[in-house]
N, C-alpha and C. Protein backbone atom coordinates (compact mmCIF):
# COMPACT_ATOMS: atom_id res chain seq x y z
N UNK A 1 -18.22 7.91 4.95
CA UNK A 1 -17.11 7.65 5.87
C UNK A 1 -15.81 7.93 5.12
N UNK A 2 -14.96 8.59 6.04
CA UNK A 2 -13.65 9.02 5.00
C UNK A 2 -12.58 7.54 5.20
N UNK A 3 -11.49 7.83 4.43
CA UNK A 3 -10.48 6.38 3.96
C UNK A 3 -9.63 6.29 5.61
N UNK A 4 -9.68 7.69 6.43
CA UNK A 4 -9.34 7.70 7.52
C UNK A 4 -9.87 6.89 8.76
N UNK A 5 -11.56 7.19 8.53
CA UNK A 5 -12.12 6.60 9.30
C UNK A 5 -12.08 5.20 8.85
N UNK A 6 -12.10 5.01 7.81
CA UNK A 6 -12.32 3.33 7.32
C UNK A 6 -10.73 2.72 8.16
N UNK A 7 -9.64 3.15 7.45
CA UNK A 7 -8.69 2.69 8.01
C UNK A 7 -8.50 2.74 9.96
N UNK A 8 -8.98 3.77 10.39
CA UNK A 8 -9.59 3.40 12.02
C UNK A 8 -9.98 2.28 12.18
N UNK A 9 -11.29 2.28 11.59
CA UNK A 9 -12.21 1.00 11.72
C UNK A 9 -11.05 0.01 11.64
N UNK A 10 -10.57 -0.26 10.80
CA UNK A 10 -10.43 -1.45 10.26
C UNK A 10 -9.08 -1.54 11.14
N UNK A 11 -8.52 -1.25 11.87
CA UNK A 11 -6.95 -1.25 12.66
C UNK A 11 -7.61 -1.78 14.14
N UNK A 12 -9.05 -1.59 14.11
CA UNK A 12 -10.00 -2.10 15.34
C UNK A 12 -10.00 -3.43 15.25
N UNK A 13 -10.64 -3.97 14.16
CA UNK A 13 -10.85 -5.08 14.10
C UNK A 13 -9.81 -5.62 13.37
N UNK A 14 -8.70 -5.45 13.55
CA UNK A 14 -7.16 -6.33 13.14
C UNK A 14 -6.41 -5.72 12.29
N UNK A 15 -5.42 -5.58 11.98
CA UNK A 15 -4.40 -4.92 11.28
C UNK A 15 -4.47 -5.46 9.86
N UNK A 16 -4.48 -6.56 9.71
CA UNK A 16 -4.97 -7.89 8.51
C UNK A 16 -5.92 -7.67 7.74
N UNK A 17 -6.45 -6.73 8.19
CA UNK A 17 -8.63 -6.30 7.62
C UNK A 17 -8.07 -5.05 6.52
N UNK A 18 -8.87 -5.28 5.30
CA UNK A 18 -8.44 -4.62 4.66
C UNK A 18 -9.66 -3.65 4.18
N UNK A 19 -9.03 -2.31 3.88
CA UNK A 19 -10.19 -1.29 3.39
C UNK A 19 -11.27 -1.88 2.64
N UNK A 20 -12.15 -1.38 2.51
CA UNK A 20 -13.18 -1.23 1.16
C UNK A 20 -12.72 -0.33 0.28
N UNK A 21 -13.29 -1.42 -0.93
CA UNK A 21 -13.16 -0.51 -1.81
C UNK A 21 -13.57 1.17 -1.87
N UNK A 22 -12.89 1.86 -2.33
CA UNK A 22 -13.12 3.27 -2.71
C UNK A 22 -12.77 3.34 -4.23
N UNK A 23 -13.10 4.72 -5.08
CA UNK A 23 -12.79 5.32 -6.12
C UNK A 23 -11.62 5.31 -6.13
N UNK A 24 -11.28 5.35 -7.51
CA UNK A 24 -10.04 5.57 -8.21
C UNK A 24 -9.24 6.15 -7.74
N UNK A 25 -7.68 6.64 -6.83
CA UNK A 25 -7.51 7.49 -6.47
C UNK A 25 -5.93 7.63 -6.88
N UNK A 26 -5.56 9.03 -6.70
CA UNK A 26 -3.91 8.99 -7.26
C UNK A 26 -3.60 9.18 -5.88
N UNK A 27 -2.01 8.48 -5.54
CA UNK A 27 -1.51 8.70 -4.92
C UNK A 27 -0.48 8.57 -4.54
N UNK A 28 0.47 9.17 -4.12
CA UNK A 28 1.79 9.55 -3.80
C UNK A 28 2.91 8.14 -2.95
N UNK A 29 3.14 7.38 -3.29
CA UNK A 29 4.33 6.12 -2.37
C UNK A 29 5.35 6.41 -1.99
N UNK A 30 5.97 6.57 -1.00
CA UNK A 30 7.41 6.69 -0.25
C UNK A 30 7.98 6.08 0.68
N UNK A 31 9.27 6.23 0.56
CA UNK A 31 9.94 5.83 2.02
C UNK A 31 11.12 6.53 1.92
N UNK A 32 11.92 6.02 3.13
CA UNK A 32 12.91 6.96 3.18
C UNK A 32 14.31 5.51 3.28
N UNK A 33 15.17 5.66 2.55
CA UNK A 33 16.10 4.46 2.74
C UNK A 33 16.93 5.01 3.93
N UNK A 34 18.01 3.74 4.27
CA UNK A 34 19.16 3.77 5.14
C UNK A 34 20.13 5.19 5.16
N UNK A 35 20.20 5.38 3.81
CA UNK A 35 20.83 6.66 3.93
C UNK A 35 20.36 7.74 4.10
N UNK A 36 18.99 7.91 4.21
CA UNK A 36 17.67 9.26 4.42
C UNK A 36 17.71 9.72 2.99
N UNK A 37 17.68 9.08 2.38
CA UNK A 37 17.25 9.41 0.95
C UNK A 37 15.58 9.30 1.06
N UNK A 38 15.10 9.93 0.68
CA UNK A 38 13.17 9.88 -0.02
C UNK A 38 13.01 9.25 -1.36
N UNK A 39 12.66 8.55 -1.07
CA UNK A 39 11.72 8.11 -2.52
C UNK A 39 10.56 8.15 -2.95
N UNK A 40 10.05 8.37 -3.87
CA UNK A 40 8.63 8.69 -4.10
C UNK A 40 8.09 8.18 -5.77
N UNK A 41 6.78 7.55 -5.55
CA UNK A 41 6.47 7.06 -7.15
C UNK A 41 4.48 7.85 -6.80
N UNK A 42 3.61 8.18 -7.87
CA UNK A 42 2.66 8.03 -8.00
C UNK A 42 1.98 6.90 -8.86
N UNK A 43 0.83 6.35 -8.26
CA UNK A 43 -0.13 5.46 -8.69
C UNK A 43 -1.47 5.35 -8.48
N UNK A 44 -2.20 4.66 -9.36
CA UNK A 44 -3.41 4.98 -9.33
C UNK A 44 -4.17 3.56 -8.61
N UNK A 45 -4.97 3.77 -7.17
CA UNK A 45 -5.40 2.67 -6.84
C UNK A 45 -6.59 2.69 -5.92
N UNK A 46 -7.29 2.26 -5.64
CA UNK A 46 -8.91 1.74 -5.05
C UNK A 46 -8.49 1.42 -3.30
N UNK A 47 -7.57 0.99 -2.99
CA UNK A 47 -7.70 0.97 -1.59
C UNK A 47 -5.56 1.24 -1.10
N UNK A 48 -5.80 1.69 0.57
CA UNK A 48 -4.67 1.84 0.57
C UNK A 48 -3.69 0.48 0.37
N UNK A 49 -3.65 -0.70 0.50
CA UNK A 49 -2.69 -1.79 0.41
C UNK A 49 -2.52 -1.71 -1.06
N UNK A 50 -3.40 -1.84 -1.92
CA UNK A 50 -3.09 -1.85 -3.86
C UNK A 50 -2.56 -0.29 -3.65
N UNK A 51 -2.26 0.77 -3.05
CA UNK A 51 -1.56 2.08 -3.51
C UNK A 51 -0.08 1.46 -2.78
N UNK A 52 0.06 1.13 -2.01
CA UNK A 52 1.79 0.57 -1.47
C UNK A 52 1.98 -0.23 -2.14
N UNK A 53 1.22 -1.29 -2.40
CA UNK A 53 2.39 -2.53 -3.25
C UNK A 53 2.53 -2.22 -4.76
N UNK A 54 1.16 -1.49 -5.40
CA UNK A 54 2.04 -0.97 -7.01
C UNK A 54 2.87 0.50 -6.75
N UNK A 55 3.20 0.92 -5.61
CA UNK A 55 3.93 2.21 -5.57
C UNK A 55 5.51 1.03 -5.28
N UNK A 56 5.26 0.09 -4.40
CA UNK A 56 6.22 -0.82 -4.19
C UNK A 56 7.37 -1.12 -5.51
N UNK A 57 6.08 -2.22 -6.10
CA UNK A 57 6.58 -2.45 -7.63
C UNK A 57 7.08 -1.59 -7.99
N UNK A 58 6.73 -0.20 -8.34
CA UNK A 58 7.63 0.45 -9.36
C UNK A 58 8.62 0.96 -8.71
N UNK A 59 8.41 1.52 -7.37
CA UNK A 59 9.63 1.38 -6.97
C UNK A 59 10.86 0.48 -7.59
N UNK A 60 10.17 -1.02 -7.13
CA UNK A 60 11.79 -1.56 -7.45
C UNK A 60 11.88 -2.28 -8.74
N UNK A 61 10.96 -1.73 -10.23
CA UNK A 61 11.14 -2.23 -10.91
C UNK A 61 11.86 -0.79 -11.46
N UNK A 62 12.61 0.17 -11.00
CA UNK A 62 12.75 1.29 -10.99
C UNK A 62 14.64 1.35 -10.65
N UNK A 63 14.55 0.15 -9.93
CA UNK A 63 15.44 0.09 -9.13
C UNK A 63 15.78 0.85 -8.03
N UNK A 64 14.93 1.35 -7.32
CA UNK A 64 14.85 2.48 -5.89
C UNK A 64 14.83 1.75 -4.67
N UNK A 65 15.38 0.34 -4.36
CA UNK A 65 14.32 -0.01 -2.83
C UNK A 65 15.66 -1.21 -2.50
N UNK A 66 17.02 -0.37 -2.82
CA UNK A 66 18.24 -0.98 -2.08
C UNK A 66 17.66 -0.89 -0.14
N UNK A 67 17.77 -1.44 0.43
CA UNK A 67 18.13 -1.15 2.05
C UNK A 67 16.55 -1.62 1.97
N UNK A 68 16.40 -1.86 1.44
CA UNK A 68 13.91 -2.22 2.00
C UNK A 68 14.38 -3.43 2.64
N UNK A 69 13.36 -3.12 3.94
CA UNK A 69 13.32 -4.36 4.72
C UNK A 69 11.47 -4.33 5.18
N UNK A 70 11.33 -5.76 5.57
CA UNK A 70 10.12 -5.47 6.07
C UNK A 70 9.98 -4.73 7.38
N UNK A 71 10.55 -3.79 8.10
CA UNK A 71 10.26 -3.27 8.68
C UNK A 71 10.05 -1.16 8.33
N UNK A 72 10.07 -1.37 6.91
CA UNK A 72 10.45 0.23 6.20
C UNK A 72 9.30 0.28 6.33
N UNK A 73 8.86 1.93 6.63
CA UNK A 73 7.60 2.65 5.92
C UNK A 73 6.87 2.96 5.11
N UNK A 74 6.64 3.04 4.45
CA UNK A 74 6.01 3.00 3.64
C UNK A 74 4.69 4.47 3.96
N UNK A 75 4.92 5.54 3.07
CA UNK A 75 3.93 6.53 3.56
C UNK A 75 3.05 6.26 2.29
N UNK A 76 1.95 6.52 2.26
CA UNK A 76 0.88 7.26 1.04
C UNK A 76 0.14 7.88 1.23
N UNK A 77 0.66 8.98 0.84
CA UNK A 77 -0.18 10.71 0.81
C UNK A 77 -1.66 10.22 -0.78
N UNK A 78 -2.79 10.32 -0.15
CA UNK A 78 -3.86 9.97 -1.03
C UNK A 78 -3.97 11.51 -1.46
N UNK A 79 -4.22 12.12 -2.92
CA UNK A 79 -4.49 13.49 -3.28
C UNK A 79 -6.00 13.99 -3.00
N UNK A 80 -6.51 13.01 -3.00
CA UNK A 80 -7.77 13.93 -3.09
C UNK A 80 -8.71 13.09 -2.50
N UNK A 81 -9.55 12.71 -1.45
CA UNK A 81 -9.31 14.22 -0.64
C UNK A 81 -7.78 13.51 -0.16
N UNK A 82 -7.07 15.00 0.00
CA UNK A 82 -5.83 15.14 0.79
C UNK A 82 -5.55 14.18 1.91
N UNK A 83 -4.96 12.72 1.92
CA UNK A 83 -4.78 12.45 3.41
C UNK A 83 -3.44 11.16 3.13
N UNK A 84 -2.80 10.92 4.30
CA UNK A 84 -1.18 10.62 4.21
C UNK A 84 -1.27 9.24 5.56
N UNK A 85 -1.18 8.13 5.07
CA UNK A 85 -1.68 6.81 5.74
C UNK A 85 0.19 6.32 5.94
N UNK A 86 0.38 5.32 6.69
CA UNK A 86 1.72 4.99 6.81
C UNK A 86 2.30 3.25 7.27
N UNK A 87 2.60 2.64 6.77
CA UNK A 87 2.31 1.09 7.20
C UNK A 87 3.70 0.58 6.49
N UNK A 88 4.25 -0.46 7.38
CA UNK A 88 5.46 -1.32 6.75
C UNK A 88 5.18 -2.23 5.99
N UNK A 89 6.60 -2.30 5.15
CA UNK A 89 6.34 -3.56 4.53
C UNK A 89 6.00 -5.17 4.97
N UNK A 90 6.30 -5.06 5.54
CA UNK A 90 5.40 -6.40 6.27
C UNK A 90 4.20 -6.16 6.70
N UNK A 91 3.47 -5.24 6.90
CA UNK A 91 2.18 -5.47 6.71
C UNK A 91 1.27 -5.55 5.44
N UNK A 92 2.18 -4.94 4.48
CA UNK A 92 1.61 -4.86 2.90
C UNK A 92 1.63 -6.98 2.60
N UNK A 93 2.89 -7.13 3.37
CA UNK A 93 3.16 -8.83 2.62
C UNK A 93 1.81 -9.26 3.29
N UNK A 94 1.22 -9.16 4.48
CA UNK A 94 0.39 -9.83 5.14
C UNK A 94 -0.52 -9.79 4.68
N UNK A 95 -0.78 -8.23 4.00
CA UNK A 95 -2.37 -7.86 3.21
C UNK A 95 -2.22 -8.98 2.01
N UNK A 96 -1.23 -8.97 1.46
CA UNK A 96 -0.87 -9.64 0.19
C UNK A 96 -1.40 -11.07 0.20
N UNK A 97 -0.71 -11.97 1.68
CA UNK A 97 -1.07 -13.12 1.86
C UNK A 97 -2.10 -13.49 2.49
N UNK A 98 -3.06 -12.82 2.69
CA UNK A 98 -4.45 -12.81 3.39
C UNK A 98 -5.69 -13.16 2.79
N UNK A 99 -6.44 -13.45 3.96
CA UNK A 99 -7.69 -13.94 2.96
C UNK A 99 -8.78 -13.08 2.46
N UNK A 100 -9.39 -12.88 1.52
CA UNK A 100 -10.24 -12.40 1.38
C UNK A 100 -11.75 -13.38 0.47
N UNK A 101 -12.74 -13.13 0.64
CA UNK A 101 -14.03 -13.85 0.20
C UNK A 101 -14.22 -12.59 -1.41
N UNK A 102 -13.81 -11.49 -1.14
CA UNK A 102 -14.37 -10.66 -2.09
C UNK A 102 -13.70 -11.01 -3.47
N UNK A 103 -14.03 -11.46 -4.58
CA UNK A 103 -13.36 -11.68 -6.04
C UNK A 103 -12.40 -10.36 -6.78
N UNK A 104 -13.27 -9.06 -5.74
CA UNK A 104 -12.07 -8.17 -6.86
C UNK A 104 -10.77 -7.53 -5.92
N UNK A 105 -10.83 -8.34 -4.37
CA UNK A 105 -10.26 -8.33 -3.60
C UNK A 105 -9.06 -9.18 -3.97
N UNK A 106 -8.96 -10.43 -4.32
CA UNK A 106 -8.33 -11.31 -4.48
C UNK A 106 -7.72 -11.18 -5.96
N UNK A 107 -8.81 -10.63 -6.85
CA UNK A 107 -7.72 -10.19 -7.89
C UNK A 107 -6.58 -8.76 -7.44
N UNK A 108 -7.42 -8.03 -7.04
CA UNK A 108 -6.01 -6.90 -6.45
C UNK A 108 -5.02 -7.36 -5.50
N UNK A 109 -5.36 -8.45 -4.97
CA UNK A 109 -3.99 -8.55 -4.34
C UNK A 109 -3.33 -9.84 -4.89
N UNK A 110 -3.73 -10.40 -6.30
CA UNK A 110 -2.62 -11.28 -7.42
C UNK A 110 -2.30 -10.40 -7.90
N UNK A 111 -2.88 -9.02 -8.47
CA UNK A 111 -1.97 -8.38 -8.97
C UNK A 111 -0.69 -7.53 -8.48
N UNK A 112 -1.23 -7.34 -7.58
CA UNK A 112 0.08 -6.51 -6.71
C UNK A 112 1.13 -7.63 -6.45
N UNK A 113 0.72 -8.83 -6.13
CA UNK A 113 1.90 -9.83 -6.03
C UNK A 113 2.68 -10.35 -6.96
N UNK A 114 1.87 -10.14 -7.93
CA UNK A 114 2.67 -10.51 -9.36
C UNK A 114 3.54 -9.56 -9.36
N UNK A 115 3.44 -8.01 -9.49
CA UNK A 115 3.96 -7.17 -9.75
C UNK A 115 5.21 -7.13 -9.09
N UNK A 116 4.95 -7.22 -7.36
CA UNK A 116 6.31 -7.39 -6.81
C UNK A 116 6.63 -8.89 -6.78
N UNK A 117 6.78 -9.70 -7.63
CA UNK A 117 7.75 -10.93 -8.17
C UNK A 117 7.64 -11.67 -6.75
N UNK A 118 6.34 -11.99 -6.17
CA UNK A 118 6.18 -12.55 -4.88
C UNK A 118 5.36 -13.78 -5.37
């Protein structure tokens, strides 16, 4: 099943539901600020919510993410295979504050929260 179809699936059964794990993958983080500026960081991560919130982090440990609100975009173009997913920041906080039963679930999303100082 591709990260497309998973992310289908999973927008079925609630917005809150988070991928399965997948392989290692690089991938591309952006948004576009108030002024239509683009921003863009690469990172390396296992599902799409851990590729937005450490593309997040460095974003703004970068200092790039003046004008972020929870309602910004947030794109991630995954490289390989090729595919470009799109979700706000407030849904990344929700993935963040959500439950999960899985242990390496719950460590990826302390780490992403640590990272963005949440």
């Amino acid at each position: 099943m591709s990260l497309v179809n998973e992310l289908s699936d999973r927008r079925i059964n609630g917005e809150n539901g988070t991928l399965p794990s997948v392989a290692l993958r690089i991938c591309t983080v952006s948004f576009k600020s108030a002024t239509g500026i683009s921003h863009s960081v690469d990172v390396e991560a296992e599902t799409l919510y851990e590729a937005a919130g450490l593309g997040l982090a460095r974003l703004k440990k970068d200092g790039w993410i003046e004008g972020l609100g929870p309602g910004t975009r947030l794109e991630i173009a995954v490289r390989e295979p090729s595919t470009i997913h799109c979700l706000s920041v407030q849904q990344l906080r929700r993935w963040i504050d959500g439950v999960t039963t899985s242990p390496a679930e719950v460590l990826r999303r302390a780490r992403v929260k640590q990272l963005l100082g949440m």
